[in-house]
PDB file of N, CA and C in Angstrom:
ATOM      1  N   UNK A   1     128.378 204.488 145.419  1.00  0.00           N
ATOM      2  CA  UNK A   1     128.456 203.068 145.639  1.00  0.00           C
ATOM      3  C   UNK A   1     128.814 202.396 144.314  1.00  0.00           C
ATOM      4  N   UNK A   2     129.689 201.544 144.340  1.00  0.00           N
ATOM      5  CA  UNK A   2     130.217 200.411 142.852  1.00  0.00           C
ATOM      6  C   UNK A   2     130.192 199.593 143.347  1.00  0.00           C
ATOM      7  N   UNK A   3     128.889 198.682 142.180  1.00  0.00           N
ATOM      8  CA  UNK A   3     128.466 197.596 142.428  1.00  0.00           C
ATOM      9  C   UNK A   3     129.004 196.241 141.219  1.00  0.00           C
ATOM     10  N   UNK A   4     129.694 195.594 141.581  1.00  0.00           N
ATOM     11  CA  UNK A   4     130.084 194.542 140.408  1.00  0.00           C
ATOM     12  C   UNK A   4     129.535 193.402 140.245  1.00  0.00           C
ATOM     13  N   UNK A   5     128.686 192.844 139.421  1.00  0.00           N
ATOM     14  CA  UNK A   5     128.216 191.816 139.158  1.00  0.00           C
ATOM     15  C   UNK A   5     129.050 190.712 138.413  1.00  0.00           C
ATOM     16  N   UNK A   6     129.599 189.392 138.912  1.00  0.00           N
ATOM     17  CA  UNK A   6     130.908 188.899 138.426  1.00  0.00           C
ATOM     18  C   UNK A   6     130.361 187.953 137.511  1.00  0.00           C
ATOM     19  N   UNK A   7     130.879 187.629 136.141  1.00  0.00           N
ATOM     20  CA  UNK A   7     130.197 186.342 135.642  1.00  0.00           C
ATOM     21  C   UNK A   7     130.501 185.937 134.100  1.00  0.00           C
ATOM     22  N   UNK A   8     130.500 185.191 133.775  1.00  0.00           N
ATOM     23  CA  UNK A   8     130.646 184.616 132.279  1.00  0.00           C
ATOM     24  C   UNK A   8     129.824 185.448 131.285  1.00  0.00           C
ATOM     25  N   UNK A   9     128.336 185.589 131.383  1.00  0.00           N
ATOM     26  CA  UNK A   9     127.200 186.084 130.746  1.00  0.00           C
ATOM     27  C   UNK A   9     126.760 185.033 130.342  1.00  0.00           C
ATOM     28  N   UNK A  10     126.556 184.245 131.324  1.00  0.00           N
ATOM     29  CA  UNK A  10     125.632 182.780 131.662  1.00  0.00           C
ATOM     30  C   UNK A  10     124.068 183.309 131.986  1.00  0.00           C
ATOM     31  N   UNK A  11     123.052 183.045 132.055  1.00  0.00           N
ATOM     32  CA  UNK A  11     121.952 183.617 132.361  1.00  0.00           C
ATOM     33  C   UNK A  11     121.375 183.655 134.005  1.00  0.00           C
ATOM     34  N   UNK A  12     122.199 183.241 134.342  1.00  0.00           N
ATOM     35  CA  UNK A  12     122.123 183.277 135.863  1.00  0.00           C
ATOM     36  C   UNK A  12     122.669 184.993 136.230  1.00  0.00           C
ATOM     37  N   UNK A  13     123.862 184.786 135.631  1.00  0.00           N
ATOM     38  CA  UNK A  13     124.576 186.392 135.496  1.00  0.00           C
ATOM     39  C   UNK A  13     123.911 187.405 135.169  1.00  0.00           C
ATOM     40  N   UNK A  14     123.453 186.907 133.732  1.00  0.00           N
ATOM     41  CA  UNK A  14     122.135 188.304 133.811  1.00  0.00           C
ATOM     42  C   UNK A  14     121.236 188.569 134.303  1.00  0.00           C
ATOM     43  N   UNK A  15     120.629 187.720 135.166  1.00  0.00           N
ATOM     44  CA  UNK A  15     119.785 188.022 135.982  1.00  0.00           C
ATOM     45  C   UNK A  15     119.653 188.556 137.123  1.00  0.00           C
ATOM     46  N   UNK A  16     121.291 188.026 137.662  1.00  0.00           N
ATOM     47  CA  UNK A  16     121.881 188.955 138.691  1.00  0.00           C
ATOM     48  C   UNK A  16     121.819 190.243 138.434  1.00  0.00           C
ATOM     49  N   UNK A  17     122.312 190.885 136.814  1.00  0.00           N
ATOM     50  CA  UNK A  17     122.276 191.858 137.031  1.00  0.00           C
ATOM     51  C   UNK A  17     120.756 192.957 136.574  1.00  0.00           C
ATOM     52  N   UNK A  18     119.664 191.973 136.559  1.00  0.00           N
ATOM     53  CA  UNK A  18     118.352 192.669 136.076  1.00  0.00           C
ATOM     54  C   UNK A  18     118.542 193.077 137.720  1.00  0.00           C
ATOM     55  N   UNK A  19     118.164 191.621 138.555  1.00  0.00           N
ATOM     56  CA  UNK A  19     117.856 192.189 139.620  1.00  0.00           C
ATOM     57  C   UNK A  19     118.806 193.235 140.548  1.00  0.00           C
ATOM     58  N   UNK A  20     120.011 193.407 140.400  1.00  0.00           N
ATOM     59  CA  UNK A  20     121.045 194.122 140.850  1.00  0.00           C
ATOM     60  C   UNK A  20     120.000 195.983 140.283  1.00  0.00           C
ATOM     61  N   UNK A  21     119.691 195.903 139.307  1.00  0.00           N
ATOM     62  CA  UNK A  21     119.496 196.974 138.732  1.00  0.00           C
ATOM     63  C   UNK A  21     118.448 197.256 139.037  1.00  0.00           C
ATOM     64  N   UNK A  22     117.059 196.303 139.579  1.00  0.00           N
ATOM     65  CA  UNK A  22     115.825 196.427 139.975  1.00  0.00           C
ATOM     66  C   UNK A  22     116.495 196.745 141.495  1.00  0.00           C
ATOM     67  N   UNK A  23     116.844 196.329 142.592  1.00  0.00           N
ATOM     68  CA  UNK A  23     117.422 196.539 143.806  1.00  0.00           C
ATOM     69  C   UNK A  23     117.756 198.158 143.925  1.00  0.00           C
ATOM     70  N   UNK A  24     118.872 198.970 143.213  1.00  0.00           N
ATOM     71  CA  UNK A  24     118.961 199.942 143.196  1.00  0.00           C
ATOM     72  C   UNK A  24     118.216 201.095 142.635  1.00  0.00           C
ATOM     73  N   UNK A  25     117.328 200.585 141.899  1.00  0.00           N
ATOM     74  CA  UNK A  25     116.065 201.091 141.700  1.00  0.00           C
ATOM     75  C   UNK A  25     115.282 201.747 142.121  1.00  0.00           C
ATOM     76  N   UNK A  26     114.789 200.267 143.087  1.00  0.00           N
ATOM     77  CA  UNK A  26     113.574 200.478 143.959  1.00  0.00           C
ATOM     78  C   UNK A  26     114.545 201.231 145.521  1.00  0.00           C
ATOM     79  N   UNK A  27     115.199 201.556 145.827  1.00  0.00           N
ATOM     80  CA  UNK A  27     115.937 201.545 146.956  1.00  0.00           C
ATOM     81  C   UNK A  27     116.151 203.054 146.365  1.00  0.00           C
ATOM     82  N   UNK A  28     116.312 203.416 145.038  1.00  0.00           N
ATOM     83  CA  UNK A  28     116.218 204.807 144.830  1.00  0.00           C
ATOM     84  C   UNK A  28     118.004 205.639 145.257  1.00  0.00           C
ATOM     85  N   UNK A  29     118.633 204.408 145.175  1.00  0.00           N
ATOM     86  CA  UNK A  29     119.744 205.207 145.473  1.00  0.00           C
ATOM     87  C   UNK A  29     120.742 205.781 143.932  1.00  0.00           C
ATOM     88  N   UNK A  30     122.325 206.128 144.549  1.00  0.00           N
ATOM     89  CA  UNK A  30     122.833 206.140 143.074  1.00  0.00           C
ATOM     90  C   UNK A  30     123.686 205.029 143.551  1.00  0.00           C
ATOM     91  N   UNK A  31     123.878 204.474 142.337  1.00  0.00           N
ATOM     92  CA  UNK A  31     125.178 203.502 142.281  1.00  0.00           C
ATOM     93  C   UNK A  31     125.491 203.109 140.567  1.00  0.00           C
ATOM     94  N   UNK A  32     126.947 203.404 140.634  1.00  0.00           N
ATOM     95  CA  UNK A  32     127.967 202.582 139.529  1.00  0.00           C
ATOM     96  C   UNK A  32     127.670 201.135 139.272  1.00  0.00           C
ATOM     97  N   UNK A  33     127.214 200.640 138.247  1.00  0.00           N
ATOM     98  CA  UNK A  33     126.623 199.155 138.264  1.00  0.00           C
ATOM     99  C   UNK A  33     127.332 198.625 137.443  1.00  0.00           C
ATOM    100  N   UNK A  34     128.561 197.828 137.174  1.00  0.00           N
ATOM    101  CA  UNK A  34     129.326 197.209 136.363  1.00  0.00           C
ATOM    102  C   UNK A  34     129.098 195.509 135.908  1.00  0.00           C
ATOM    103  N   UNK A  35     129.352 194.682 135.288  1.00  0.00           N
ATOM    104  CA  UNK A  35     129.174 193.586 134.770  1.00  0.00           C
ATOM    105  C   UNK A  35     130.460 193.015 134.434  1.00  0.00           C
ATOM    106  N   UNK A  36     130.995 192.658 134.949  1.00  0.00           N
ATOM    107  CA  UNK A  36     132.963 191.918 134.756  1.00  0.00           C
ATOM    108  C   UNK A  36     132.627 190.366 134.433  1.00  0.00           C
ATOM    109  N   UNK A  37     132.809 190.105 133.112  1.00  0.00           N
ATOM    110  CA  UNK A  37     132.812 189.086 132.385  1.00  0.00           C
ATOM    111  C   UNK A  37     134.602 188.550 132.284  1.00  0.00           C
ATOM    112  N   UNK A  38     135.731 190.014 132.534  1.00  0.00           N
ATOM    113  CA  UNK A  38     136.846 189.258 132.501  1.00  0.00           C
ATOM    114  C   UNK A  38     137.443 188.289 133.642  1.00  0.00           C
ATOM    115  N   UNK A  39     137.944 186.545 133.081  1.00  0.00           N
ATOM    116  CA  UNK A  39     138.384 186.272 134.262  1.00  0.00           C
ATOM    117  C   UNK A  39     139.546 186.176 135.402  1.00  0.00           C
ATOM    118  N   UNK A  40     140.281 187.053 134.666  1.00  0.00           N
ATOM    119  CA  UNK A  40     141.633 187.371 135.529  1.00  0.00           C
ATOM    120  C   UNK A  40     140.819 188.100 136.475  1.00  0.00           C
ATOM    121  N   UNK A  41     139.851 189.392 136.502  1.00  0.00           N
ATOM    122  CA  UNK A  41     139.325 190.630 137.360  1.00  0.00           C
ATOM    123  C   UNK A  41     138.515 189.869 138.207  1.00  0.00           C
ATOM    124  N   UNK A  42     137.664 188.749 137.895  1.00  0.00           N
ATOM    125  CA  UNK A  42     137.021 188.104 138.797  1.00  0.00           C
ATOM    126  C   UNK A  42     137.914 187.263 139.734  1.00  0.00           C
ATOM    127  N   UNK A  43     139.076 186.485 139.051  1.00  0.00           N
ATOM    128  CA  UNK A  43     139.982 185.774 140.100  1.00  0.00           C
ATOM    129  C   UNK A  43     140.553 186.584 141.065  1.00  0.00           C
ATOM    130  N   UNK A  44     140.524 188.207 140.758  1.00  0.00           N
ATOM    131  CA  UNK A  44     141.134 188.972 141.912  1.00  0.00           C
ATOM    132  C   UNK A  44     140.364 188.620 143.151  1.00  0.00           C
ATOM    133  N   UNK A  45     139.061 188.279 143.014  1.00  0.00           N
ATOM    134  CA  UNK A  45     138.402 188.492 144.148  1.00  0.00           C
ATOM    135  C   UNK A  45     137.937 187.489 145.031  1.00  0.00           C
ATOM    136  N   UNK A  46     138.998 186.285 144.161  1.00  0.00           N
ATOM    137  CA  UNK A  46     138.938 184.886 144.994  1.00  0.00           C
ATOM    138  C   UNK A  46     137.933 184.434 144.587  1.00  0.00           C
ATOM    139  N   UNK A  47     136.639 184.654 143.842  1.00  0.00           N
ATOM    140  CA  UNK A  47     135.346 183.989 143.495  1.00  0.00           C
ATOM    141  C   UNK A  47     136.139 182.637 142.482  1.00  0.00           C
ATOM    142  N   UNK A  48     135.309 181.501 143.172  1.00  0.00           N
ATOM    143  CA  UNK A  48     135.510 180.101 142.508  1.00  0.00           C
ATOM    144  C   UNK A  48     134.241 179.799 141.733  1.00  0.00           C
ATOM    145  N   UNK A  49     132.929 180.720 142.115  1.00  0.00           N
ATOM    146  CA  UNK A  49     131.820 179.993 141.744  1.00  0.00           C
ATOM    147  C   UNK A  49     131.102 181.470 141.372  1.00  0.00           C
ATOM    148  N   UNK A  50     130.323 181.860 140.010  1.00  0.00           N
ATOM    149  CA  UNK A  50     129.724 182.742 139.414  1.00  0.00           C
ATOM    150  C   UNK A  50     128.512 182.263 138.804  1.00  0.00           C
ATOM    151  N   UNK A  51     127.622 183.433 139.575  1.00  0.00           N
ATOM    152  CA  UNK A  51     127.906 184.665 139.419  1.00  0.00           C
ATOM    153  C   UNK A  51     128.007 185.145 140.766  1.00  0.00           C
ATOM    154  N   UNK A  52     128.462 186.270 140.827  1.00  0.00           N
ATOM    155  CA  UNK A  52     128.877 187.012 142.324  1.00  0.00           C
ATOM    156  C   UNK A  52     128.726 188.118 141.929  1.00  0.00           C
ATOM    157  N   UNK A  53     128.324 188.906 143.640  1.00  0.00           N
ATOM    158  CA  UNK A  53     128.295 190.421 143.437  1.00  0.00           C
ATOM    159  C   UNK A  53     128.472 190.430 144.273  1.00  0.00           C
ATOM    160  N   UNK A  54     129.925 192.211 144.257  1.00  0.00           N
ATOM    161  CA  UNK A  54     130.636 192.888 144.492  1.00  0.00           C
ATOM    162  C   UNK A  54     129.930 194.457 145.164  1.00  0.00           C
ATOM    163  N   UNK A  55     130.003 194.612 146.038  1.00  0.00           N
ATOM    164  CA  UNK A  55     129.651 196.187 146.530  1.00  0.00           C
ATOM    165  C   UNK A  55     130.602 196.756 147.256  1.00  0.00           C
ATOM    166  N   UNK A  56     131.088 197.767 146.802  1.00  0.00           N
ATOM    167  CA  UNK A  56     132.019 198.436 147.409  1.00  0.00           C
ATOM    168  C   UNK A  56     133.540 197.566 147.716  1.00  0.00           C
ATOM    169  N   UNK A  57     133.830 196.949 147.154  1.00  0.00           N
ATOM    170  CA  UNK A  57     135.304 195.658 146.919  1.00  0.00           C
ATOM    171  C   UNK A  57     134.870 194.460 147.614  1.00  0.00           C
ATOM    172  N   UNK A  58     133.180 194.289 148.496  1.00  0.00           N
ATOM    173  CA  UNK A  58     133.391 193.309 149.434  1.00  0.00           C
ATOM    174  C   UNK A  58     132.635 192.353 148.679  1.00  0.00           C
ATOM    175  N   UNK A  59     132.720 191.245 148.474  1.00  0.00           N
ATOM    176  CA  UNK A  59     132.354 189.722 147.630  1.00  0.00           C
ATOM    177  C   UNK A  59     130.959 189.445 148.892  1.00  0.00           C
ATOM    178  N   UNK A  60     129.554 189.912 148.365  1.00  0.00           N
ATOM    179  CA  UNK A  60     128.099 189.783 149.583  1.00  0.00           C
ATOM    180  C   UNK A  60     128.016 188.339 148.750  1.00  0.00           C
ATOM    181  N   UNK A  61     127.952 188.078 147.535  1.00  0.00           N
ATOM    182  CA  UNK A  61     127.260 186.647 147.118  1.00  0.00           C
ATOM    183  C   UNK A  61     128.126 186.088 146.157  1.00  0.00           C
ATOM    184  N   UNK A  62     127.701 184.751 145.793  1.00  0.00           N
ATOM    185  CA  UNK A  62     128.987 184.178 145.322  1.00  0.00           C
ATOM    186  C   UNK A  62     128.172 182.798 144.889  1.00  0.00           C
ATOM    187  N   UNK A  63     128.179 182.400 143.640  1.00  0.00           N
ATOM    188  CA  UNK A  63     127.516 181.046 143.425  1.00  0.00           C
ATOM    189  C   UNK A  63     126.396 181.316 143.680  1.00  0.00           C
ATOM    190  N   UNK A  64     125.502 182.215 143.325  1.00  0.00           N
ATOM    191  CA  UNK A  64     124.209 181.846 143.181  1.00  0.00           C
ATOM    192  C   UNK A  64     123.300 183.452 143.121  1.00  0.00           C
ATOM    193  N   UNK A  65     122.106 183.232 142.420  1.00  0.00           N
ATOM    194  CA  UNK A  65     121.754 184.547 142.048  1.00  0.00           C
ATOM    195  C   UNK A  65     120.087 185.034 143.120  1.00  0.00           C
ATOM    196  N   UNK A  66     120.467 185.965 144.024  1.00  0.00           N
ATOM    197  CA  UNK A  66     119.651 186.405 144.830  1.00  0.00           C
ATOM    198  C   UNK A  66     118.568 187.341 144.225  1.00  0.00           C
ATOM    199  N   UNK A  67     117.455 187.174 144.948  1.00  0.00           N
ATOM    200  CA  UNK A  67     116.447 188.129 144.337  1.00  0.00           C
ATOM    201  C   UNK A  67     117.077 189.584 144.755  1.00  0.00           C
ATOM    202  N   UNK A  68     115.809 190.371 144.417  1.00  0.00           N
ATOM    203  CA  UNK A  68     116.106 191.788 144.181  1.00  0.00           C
ATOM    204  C   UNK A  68     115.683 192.453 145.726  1.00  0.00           C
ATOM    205  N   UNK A  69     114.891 191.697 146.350  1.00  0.00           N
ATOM    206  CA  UNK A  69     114.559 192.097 148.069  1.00  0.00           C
ATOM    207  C   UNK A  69     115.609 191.317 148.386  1.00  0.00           C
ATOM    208  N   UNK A  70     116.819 190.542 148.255  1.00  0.00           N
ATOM    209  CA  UNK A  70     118.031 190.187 148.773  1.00  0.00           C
ATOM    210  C   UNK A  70     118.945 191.069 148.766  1.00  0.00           C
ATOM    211  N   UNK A  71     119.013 191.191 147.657  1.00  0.00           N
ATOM    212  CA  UNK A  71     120.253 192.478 147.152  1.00  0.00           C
ATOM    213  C   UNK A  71     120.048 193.757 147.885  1.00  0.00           C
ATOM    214  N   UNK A  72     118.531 194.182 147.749  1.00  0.00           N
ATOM    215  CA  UNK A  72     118.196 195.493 149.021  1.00  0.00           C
ATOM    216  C   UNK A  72     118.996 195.255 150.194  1.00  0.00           C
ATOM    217  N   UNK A  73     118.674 194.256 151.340  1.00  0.00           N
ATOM    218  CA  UNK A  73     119.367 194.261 152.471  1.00  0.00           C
ATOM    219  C   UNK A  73     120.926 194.922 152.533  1.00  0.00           C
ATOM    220  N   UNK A  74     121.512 194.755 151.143  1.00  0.00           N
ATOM    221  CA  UNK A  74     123.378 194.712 151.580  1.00  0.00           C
ATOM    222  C   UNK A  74     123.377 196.318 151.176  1.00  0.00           C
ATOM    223  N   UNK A  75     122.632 197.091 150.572  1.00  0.00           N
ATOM    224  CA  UNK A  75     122.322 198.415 149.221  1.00  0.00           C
ATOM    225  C   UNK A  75     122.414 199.617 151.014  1.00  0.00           C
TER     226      UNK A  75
END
């Protein structure tokens, strides 16, 4: 599984990706966990509003940073 966390490295972003990293964690799976700060790679994916995360190419969140029992559901 590749998981992309999209974002400036605003603190919203990093938190996305604590909890992105607590999510796969606790869920015990494997996954590729990336952090794309560039914004040409984020405009690929149509995101207007960051931070966003990416699983498997599909855009689950967008503008706003979900807890870590959120992120489980999509994992």
């Amino acid at each position: 599984m590749k998981i992309e966390v999209l974002g400036s490295g605003c603190t919203k972003c990093k938190m996305l990706l604590e909890a992105v990293q607590a999510a796969v964690k606790a869920k015990g799976i494997e996954a590729e966990v990336y952090k794309v700060e560039d914004m040409a790679s984020i405009m690929k994916y149509g995101v207007m509003s960051t931070p966003a995360l990416v699983i498997d190419g599909t855009v689950v969140f967008s503008g706003k940073s979900p807890s870590a029992a959120e992120i489980q559901k999509y994992l």
